[in-house]
Protein backbone atom coordinates (compact mmCIF):
# COMPACT_ATOMS: atom_id res chain seq x y z
CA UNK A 1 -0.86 -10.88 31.87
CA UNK A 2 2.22 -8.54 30.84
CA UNK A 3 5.03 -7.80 33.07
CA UNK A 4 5.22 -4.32 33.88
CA UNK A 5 7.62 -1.79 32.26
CA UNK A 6 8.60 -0.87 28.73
CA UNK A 7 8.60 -4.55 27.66
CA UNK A 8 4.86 -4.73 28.38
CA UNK A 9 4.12 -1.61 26.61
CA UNK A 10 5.68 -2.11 23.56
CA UNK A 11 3.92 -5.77 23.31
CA UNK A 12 0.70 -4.16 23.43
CA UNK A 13 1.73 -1.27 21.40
CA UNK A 14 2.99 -3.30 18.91
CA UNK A 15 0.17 -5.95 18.82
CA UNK A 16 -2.44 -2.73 18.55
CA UNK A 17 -0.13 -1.66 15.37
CA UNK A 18 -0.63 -5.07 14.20
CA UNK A 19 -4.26 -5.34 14.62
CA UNK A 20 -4.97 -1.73 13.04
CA UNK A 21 -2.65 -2.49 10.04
CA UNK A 22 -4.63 -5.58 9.05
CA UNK A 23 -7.80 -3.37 9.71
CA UNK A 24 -6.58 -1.29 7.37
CA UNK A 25 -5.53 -3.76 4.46
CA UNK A 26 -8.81 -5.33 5.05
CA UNK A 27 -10.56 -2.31 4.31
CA UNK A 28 -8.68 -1.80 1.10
CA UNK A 29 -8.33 -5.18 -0.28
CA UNK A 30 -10.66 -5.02 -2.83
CA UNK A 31 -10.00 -1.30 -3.95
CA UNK A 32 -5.69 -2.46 -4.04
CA UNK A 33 -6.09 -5.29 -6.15
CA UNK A 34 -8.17 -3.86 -8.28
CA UNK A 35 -5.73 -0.68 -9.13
CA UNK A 36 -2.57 -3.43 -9.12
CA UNK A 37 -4.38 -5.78 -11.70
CA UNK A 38 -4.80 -2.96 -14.37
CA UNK A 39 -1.41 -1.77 -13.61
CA UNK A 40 -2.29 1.41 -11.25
CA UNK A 41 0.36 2.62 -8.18
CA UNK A 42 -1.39 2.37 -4.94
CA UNK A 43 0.15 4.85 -2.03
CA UNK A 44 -1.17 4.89 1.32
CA UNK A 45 -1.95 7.69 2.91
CA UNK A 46 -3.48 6.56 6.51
CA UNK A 47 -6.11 4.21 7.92
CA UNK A 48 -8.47 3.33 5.23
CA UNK A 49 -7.11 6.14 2.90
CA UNK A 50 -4.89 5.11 -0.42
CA UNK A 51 -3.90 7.61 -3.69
CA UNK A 52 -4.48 5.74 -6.60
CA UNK A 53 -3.02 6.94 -9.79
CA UNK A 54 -2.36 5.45 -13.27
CA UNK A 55 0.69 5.73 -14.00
CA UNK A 56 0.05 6.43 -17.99
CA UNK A 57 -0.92 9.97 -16.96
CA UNK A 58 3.25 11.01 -16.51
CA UNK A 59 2.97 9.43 -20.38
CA UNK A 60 0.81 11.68 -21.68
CA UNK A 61 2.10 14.74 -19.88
CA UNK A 62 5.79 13.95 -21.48
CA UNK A 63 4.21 13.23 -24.60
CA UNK A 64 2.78 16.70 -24.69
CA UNK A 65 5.14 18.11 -23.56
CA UNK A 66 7.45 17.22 -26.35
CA UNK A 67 5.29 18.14 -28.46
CA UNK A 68 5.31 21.61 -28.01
CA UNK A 69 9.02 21.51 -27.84
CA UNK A 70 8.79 20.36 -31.26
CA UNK A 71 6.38 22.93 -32.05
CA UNK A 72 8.37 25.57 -31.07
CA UNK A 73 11.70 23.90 -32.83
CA UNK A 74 13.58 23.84 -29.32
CA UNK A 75 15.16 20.61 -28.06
CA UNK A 76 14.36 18.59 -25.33
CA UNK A 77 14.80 19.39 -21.74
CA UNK A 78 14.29 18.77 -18.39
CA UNK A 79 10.97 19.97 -16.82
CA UNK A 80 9.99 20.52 -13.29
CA UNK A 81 7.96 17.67 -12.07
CA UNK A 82 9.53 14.00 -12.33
CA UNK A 83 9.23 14.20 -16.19
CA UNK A 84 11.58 14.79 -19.17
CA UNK A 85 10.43 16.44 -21.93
């Protein structure tokens, strides 16, 4: 079967990470290729868990965000957040 030692356990520890992984993916296919074929991000967040988002939400956030820098006649400027306005 396996030799013993640390060999042995990281085979089956590995081959247990393996077979939970493609659990997982299996679980999700359907949902993931969904969100990639209209262009969503997909993160994973643990077994059978995923975020998805779409991504034209950071669009509209910059977009009004701008405009009420316009609005208020100031330029634009870095915001907090991952997004210039």
């Amino acid at each position: 079967m396996y030799s013993h030692g640390t060999k042995g356990i990281a085979r089956i520890k590995s081959w247990v990470q393996d077979l939970i992984g493609r659990a997982d993916r299996e679980l999700c296919m359907e949902e993931d290729e969904f969100a990639h074929r209209i262009g969503w991000t997909v993160t994973r967040t643990g077994f059978g868990s995923r975020c998805y988002r779409d991504p034209r939400f950071d669009r509209l956030k910059a977009d009004r965000l701008h405009a009420l820098a316009a609005r208020d006649g100031r330029e634009e400027r870095e915001v907090p957040g991952n997004v210039a306005a």
